[in-house]
Protein backbone atom coordinates (compact mmCIF):
# COMPACT_ATOMS: atom_id res chain seq x y z
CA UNK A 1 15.76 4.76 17.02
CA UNK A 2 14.44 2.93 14.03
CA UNK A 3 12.49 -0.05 15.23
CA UNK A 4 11.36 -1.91 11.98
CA UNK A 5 9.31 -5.20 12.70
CA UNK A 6 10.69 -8.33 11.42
CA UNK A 7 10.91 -12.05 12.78
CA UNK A 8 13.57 -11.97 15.29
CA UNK A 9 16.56 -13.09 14.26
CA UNK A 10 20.20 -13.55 15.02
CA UNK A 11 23.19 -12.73 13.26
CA UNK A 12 26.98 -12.80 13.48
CA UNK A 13 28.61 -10.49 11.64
CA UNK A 14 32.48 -11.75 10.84
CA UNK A 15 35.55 -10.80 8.68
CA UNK A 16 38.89 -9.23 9.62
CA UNK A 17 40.38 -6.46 11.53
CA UNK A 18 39.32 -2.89 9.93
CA UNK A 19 36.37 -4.67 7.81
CA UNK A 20 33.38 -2.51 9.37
CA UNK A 21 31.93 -5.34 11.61
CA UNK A 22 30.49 -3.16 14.58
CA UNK A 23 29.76 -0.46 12.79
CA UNK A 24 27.07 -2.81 10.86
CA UNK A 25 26.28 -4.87 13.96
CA UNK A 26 25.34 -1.33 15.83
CA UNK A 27 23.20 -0.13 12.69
CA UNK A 28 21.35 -3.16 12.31
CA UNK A 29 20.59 -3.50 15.78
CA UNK A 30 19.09 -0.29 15.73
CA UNK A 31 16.79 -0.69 12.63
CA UNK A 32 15.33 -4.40 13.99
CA UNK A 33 15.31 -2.70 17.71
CA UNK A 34 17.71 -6.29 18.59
CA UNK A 35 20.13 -6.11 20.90
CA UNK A 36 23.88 -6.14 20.27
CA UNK A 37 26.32 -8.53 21.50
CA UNK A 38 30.04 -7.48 21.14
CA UNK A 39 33.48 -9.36 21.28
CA UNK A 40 35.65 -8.48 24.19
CA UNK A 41 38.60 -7.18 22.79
CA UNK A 42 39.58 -4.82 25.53
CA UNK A 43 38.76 -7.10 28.29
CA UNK A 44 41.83 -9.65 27.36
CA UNK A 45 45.18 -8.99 29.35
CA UNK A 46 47.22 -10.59 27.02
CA UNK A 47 46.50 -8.60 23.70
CA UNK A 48 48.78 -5.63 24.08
CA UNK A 49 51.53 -8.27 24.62
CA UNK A 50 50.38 -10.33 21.41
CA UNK A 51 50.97 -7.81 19.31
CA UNK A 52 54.66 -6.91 20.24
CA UNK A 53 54.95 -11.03 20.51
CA UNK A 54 52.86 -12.87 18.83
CA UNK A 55 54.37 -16.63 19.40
CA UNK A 56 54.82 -15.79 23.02
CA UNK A 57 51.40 -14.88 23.97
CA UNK A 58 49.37 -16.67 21.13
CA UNK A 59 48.10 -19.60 23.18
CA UNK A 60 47.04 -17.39 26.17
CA UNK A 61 45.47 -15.01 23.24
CA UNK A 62 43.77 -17.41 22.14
CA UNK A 63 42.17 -19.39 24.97
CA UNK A 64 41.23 -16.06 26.59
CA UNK A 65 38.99 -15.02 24.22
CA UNK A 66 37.60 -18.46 23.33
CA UNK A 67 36.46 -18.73 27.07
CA UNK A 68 35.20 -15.30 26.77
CA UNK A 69 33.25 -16.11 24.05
CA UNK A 70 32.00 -19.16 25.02
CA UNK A 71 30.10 -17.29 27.83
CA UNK A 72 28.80 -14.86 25.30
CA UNK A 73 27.73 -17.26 23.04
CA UNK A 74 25.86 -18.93 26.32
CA UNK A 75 23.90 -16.08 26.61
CA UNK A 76 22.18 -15.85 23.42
CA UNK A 77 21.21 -19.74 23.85
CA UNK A 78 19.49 -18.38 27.29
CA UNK A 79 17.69 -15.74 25.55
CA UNK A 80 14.41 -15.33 24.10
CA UNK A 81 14.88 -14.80 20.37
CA UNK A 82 11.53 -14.87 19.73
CA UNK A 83 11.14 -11.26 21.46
CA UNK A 84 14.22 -9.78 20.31
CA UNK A 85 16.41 -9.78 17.37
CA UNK A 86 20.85 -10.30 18.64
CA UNK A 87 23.06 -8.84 16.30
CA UNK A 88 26.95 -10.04 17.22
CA UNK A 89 29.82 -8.90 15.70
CA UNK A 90 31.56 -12.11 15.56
CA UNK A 91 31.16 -15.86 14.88
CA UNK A 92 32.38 -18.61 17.28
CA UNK A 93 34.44 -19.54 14.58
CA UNK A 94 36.41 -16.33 14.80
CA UNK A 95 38.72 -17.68 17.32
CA UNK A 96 39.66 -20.70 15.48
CA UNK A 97 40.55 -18.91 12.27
CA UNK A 98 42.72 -16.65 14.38
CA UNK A 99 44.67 -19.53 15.76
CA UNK A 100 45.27 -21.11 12.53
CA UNK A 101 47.71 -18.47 11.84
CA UNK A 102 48.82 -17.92 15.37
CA UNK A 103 49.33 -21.30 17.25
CA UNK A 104 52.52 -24.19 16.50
CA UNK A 105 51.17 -27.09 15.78
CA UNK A 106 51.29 -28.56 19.34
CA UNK A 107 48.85 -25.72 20.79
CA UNK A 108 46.29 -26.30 17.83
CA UNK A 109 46.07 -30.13 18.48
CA UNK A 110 44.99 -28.95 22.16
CA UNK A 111 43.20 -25.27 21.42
CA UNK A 112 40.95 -27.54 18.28
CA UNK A 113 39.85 -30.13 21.32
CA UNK A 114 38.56 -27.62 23.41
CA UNK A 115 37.04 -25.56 20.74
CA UNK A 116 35.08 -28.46 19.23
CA UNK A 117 34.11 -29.43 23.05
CA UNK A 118 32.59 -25.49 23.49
CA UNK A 119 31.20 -24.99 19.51
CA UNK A 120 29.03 -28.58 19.80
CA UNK A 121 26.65 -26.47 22.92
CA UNK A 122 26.39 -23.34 21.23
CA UNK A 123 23.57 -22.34 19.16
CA UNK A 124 23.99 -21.31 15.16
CA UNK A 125 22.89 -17.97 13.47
CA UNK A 126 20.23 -17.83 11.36
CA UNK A 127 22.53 -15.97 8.97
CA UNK A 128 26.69 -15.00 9.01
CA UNK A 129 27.43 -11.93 7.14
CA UNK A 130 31.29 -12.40 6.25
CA UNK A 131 32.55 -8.50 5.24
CA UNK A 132 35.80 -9.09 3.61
CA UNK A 133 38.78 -6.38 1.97
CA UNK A 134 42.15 -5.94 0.44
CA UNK A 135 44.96 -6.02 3.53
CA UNK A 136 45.86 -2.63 2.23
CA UNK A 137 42.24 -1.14 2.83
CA UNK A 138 42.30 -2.77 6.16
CA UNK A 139 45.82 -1.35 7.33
CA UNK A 140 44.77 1.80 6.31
CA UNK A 141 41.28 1.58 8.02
CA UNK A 142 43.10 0.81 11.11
CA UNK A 143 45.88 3.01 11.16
CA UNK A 144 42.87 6.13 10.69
CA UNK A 145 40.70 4.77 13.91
CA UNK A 146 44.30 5.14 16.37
CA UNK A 147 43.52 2.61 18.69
CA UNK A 148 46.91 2.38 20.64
CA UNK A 149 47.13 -2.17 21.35
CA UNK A 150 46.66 -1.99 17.31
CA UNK A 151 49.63 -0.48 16.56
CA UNK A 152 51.67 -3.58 16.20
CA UNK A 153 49.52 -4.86 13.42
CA UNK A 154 51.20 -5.00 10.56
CA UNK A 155 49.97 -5.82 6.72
CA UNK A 156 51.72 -9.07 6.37
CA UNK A 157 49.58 -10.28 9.43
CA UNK A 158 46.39 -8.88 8.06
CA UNK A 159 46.98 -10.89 4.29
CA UNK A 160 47.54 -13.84 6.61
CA UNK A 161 44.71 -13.39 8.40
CA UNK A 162 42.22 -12.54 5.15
CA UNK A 163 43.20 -15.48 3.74
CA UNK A 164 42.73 -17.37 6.35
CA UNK A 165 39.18 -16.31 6.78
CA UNK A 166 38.77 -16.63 2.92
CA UNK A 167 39.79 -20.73 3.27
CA UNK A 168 37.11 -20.62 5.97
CA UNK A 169 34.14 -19.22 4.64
CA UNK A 170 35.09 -20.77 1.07
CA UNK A 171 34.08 -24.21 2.95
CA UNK A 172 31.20 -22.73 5.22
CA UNK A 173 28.20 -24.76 4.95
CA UNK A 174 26.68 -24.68 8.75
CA UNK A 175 24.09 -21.48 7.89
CA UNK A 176 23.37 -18.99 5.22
CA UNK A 177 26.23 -16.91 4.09
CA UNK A 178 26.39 -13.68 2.53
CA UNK A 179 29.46 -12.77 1.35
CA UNK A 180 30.40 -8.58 1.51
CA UNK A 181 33.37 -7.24 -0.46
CA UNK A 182 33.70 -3.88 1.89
CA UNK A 183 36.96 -2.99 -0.18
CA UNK A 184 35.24 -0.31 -2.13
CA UNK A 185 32.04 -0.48 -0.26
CA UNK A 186 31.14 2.59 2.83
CA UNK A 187 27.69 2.10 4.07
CA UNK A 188 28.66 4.42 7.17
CA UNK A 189 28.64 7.38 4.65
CA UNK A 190 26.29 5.55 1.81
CA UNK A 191 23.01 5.16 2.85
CA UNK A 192 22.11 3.86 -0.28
CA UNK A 193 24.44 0.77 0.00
CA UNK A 194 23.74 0.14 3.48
CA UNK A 195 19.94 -0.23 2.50
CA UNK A 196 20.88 -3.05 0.08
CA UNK A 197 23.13 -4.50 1.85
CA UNK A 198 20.44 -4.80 5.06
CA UNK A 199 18.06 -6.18 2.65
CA UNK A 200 20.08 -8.97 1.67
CA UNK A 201 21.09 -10.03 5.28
CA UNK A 202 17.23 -9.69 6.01
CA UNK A 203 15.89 -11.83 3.12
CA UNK A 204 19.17 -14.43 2.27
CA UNK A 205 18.56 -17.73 3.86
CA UNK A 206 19.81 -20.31 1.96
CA UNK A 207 23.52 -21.39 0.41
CA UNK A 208 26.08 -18.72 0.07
CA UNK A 209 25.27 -15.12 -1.82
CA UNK A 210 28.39 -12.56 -3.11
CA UNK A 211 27.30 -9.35 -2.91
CA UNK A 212 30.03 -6.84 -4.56
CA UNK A 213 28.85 -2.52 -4.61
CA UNK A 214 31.30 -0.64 -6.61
């Protein structure tokens, strides 16, 4: 394991479905020797279900993996980040940009008072690394990894969903942003690209930064 010394620090890595997130939260974890802190996609009984019915089981979706995350998010507040570096492979945030495209408007009016209750205790990153890419990248990004509660995601959803991250993050002042177009970008095979791309999350701490590799 690479175990480069830096200040410790902790970022959220965010974007949509298919946009590399863990693959960069586990690689950067391993070169600042940080731990990792994952979403818990697998752990939610009502996901499978989501996808075959998506106004059905939205709200339960939803409030499922808020809670979840919530706890998470509790943990990193507990921890010592002046020992270790936490690399997380989502923002609290996640969940509410999720719900704007999921929820009538009578489940948002409740799911937004609870999620502004939870976000107020949490603690902020010191930098969000927003990966972004065309829907049709993503489909086909997700169709090659054949995970089976996936299936049921179709390319209309995912355009919905990028631009509702993109109306997000166009207004995101509460940290540093850095700002990844991943459509034509493969740091898992590049080494090259994921070296620049690590040194901008390492050194960007101010404002909002675009960073496009072609």
């Amino acid at each position: 394991m690479s175990s480069e010394k830096h200040h410790s620090l902790y970022i959220a890595i965010d974007g949509p479905i298919g946009a590399g997130k863990t693959t960069l939260t586990h690689r950067l974890a391993e070169d600042l020797g940080g731990s990792v802190l994952l979403e818990p996609v697998e752990q939610n009984p009502f996901l499978r279900d989501f996808y075959k019915d998506r106004k059905r089981y939205a709200f339960k979706t939803q409030l499922f993996f808020l809670l979840n995350r919530y706890q998470q998010q509790l943990e990193i507040k507990q921890r010592d980040l002046f020992t270790q570096s936490v690399v997380c492979d989502y923002t609290f945030a996640k969940d509410w940009i999720f719900s704007r495209i999921n929820l009538s408007a009578d489940e948002q009016e409740l799911y937004d008072k609870v999620f502004d209750l939870l976000d107020d205790q949490l603690p902020k990153p010191d930098i969000v690394v927003y990966l972004k890419a065309e829907a049709d990248v993503l489909i086909k990004r997700i169709r090659s990894r054949q995970v089976d509660f996936e299936k049921g995601i179709t390319e209309d959803y995912l355009a919905d969903l990028t631009d509702a991250y993109s109306t997000y993050f166009l207004n995101h002042n509460e940290t540093p942003l850095l700002v990844v177009d991943t459509t034509h970008l493969n740091f898992v095979q590049h080494h090259d690209e994921y070296e620049l791309l690590k040194k901008d999350i390492l050194s960007h701490r101010q404002g909002t930064k675009h960073l496009i590799l072609r």
